[in-house]
N, C-alpha and C. Protein backbone atom coordinates (compact mmCIF):
# COMPACT_ATOMS: atom_id res chain seq x y z
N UNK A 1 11.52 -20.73 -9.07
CA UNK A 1 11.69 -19.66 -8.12
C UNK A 1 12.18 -20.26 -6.81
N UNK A 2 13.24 -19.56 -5.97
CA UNK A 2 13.52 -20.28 -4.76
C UNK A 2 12.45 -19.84 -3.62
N UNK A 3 12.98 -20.65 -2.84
CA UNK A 3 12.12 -20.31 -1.58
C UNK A 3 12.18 -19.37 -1.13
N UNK A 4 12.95 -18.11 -1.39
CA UNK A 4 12.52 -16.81 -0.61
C UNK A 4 11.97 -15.93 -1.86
N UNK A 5 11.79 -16.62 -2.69
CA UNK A 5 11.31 -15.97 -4.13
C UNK A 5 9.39 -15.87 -3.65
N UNK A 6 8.89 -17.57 -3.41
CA UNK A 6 8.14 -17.76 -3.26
C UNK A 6 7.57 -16.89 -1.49
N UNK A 7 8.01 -17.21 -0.49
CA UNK A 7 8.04 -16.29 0.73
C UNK A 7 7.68 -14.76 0.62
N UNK A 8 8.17 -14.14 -0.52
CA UNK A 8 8.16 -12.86 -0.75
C UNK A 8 6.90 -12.44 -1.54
N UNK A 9 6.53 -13.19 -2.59
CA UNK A 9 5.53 -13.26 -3.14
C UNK A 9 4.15 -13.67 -2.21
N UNK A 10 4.38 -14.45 -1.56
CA UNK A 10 3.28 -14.87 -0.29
C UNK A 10 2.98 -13.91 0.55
N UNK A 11 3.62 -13.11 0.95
CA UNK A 11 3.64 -11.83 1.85
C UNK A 11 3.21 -10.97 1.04
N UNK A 12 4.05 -10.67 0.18
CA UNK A 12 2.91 -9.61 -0.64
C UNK A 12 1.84 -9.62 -1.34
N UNK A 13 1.19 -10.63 -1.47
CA UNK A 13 -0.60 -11.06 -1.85
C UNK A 13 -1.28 -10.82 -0.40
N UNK A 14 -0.46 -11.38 0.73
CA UNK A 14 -1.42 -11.52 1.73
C UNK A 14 -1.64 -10.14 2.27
N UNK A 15 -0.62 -9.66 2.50
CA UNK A 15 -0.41 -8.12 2.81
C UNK A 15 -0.72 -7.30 2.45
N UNK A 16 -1.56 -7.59 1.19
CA UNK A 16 -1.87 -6.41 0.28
C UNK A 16 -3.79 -6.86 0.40
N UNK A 17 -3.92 -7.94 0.55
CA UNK A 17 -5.53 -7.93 0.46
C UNK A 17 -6.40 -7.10 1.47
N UNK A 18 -6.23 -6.97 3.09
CA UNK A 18 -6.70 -6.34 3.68
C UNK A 18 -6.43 -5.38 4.66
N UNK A 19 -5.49 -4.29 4.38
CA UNK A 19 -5.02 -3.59 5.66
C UNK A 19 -6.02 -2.56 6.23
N UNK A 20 -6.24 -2.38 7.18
CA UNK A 20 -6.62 -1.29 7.64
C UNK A 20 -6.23 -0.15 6.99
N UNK A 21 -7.23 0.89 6.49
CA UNK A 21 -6.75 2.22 5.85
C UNK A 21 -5.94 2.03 4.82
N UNK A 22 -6.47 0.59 3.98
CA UNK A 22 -5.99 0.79 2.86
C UNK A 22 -7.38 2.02 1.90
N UNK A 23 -7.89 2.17 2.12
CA UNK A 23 -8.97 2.59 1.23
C UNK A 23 -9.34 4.06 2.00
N UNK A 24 -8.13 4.49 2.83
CA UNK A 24 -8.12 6.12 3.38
C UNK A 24 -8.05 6.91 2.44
N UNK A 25 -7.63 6.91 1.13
CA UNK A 25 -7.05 7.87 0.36
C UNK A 25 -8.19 7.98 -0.48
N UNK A 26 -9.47 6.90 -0.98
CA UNK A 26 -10.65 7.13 -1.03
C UNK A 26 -11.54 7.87 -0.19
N UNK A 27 -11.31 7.75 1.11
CA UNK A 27 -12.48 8.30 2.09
C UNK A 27 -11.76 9.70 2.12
N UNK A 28 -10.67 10.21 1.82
CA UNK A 28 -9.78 11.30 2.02
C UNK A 28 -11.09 12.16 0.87
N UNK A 29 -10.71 12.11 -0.45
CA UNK A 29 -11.04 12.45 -1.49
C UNK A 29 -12.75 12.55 -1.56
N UNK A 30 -13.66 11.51 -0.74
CA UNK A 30 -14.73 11.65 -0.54
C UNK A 30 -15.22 12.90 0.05
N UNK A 31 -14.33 13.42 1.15
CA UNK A 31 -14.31 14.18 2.11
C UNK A 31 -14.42 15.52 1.27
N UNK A 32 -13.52 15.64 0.77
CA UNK A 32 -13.10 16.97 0.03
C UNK A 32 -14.18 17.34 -0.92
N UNK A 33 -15.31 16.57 -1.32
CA UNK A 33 -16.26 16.70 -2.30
C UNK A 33 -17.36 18.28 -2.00
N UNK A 34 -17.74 18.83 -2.12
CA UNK A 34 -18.65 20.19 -1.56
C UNK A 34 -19.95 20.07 -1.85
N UNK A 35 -20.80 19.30 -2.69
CA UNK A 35 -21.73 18.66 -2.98
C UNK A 35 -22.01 17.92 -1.60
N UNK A 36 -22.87 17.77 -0.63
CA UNK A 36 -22.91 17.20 0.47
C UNK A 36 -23.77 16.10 0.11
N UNK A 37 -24.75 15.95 -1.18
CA UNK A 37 -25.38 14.89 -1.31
C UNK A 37 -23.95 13.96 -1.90
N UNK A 38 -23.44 14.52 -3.17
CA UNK A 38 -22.58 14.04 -3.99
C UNK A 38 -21.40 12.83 -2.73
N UNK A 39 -20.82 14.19 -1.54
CA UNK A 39 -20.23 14.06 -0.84
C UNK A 39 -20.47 12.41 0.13
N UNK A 40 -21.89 12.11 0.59
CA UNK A 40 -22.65 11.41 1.32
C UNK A 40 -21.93 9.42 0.12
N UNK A 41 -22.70 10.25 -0.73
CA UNK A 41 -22.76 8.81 -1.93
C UNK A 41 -21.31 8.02 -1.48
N UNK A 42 -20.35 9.52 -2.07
CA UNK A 42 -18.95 9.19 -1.98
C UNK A 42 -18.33 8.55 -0.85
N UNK A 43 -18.60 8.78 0.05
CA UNK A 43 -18.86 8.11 1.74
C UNK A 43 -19.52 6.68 1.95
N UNK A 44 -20.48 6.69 1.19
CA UNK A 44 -20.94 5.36 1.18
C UNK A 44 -20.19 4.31 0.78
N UNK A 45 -19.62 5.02 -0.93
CA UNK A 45 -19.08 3.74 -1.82
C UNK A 45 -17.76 3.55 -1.30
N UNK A 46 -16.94 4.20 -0.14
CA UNK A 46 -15.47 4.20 0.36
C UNK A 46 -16.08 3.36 1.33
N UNK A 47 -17.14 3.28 2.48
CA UNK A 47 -17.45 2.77 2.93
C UNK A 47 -17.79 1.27 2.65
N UNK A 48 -18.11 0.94 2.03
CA UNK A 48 -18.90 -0.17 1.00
C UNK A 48 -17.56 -1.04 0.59
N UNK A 49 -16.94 -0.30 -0.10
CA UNK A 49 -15.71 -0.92 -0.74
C UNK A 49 -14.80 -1.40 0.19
N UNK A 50 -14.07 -0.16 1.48
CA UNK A 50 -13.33 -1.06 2.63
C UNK A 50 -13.94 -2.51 3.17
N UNK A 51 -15.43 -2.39 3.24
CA UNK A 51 -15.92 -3.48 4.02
C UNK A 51 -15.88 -4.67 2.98
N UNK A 52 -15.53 -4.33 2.16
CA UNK A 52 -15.72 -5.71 1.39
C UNK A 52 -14.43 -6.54 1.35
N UNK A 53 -13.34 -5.63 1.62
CA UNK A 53 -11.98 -6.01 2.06
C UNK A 53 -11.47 -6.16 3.28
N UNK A 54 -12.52 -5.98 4.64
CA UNK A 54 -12.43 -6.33 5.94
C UNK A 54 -11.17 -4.71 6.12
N UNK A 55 -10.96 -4.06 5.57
CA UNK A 55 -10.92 -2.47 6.02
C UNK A 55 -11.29 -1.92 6.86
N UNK A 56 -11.58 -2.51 8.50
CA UNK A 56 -12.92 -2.05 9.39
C UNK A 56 -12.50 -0.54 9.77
N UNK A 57 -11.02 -0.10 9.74
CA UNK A 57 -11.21 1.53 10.28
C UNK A 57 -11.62 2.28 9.11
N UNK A 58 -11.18 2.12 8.09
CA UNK A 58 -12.30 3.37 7.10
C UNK A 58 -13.59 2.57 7.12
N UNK A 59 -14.26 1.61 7.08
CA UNK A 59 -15.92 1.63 7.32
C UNK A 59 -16.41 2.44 8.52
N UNK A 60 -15.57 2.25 9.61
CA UNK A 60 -15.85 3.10 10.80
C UNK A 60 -15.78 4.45 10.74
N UNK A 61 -14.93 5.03 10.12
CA UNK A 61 -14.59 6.57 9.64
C UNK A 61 -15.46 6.97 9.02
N UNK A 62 -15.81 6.10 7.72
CA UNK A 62 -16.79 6.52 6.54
C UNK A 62 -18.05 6.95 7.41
N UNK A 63 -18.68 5.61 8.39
CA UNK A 63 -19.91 5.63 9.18
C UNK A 63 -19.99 6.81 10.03
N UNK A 64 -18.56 7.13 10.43
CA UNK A 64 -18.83 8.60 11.60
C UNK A 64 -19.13 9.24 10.62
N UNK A 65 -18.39 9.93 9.43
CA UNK A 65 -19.05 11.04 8.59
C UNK A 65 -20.24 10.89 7.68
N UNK A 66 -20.91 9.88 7.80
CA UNK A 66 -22.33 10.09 7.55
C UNK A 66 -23.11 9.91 8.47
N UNK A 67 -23.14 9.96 9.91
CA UNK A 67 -23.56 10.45 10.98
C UNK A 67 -25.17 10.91 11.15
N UNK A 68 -24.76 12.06 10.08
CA UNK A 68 -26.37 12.65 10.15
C UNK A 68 -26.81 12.62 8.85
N UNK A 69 -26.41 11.50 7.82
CA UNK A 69 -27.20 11.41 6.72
C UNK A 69 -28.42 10.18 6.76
N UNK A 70 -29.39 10.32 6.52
CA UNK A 70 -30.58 8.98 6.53
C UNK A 70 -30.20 7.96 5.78
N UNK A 71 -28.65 7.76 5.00
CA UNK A 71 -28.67 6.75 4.65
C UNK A 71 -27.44 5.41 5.34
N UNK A 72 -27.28 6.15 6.38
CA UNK A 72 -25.95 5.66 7.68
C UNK A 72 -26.31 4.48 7.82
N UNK A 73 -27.87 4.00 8.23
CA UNK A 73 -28.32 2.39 8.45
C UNK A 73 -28.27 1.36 7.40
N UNK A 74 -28.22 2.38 6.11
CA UNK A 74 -28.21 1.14 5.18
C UNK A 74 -26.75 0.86 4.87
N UNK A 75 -26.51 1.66 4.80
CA UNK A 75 -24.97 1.48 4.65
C UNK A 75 -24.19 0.40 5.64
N UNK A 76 -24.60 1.22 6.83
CA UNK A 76 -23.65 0.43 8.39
C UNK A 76 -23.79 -1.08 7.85
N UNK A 77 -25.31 -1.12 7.62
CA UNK A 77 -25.63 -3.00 7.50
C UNK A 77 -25.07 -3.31 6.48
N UNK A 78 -25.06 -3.06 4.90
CA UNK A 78 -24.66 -3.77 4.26
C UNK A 78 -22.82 -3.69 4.86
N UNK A 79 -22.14 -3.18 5.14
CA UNK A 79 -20.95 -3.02 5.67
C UNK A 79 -20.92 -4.15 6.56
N UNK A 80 -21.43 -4.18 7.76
CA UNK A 80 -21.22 -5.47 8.46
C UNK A 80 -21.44 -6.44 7.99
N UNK A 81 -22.74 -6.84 6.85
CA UNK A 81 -23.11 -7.94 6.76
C UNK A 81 -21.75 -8.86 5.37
N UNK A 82 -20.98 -7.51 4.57
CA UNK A 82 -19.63 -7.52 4.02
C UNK A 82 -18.66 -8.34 5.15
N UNK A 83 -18.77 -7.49 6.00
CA UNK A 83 -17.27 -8.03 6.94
C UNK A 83 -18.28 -9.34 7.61
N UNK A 84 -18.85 -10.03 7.28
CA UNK A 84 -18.96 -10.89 7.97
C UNK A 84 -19.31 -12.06 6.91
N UNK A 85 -19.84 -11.79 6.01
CA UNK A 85 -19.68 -12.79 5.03
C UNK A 85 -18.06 -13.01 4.69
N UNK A 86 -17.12 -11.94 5.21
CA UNK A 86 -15.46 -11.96 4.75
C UNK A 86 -14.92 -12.47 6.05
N UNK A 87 -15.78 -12.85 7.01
CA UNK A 87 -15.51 -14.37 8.15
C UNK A 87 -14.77 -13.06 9.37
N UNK A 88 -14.68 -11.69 9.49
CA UNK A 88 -14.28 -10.68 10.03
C UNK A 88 -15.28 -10.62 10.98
N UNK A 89 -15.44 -11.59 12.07
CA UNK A 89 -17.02 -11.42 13.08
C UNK A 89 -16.90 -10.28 13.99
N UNK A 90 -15.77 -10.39 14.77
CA UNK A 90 -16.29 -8.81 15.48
C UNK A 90 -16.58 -7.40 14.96
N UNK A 91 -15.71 -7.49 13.65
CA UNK A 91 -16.00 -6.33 12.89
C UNK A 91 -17.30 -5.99 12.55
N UNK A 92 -18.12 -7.13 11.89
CA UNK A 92 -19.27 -7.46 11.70
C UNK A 92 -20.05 -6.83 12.67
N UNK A 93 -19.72 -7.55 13.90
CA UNK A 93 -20.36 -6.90 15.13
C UNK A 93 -20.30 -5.71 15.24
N UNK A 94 -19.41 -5.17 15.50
CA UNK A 94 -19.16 -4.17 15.57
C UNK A 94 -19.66 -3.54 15.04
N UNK A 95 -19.98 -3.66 13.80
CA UNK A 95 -20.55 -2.10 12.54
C UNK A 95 -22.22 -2.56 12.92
N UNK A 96 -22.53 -3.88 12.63
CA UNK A 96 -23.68 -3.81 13.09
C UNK A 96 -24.44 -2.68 14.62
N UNK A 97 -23.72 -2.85 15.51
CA UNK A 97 -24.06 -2.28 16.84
C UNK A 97 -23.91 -0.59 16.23
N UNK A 98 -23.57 -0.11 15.45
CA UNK A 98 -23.79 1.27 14.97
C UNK A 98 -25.46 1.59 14.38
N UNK A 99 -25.54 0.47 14.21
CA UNK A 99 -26.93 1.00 13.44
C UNK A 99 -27.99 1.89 14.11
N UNK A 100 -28.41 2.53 13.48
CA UNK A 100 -29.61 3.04 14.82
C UNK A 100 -30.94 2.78 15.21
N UNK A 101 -31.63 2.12 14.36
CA UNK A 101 -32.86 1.94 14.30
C UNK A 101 -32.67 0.52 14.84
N UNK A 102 -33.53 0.13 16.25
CA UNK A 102 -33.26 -1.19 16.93
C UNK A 102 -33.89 -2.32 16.07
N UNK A 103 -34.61 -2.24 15.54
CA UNK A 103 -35.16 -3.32 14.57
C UNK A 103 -34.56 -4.13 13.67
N UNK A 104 -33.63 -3.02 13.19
CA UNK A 104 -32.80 -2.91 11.95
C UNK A 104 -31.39 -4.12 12.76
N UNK A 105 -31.23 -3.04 13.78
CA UNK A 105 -29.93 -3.56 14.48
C UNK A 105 -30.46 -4.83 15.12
N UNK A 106 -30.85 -5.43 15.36
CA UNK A 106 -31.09 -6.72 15.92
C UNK A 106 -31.00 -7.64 14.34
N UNK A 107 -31.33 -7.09 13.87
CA UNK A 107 -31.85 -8.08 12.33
C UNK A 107 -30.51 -8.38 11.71
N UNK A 108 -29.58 -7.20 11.49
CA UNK A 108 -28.09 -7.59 11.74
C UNK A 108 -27.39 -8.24 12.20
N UNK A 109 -27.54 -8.29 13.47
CA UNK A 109 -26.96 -8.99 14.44
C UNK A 109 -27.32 -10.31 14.26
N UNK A 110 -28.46 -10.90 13.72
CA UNK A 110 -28.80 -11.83 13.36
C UNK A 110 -27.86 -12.43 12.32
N UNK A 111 -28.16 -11.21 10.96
CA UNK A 111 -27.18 -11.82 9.84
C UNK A 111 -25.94 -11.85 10.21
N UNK A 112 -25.07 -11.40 11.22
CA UNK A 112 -23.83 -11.58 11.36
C UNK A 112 -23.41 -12.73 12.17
N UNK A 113 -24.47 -12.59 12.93
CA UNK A 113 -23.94 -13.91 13.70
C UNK A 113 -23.88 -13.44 15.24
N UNK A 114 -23.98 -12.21 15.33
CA UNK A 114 -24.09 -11.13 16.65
C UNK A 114 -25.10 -11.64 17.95
């Protein structure tokens, strides 16, 4: 393969592992669910899944629309503690500082490095 064979191929592995709002068209489809528990889950696992790919605006999206579900803290954390085991530290930070329960959120901040 020549060198712009290889160049092209390099760009498109790298380019493709973590964009922002790659995983919108999941959180899209989550959205649309009418089941609000069903709906919540679906939110989680779009949530869950961006962060594991350093995706930080749909984890952030996902986290606003579960807002007022009781399961937002567990989620937020395992999400940060994703983007930060994926070496993504402010993100990390970042999702951590969503959490709501201060206990919780300090303990994060810990695992991230915050």
């Amino acid at each position: 393969m020549k060198w712009w064979g290889w160049s092209v191929l390099a760009v498109a592995v790298t380019g493709c592992a973590t964009p922002n709002g790659a995983w919108e068209p999941q959180l899209r489809a989550a959205r649309s669910i009418g089941d609000p528990r069903q709906r919540a889950d679906a939110l989680a696992a779009a949530a869950e899944a961006a962060g594991s790919v350093g995706d930080v605006a749909t984890v952030k999206s996902a986290l606003g629309d579960l807002a007022d579900d009781p399961r937002h803290d567990d989620v937020a954390e395992r999400c940060a503690i994703q983007l930060g085991n994926a070496a993504y530290w402010s993100a990390a930070r970042e999702t951590a500082l969503l959490i709501r329960d201060e206990g919780r959120r300090k303990a994060a901040l810990v695992k991230v490095g915050g």
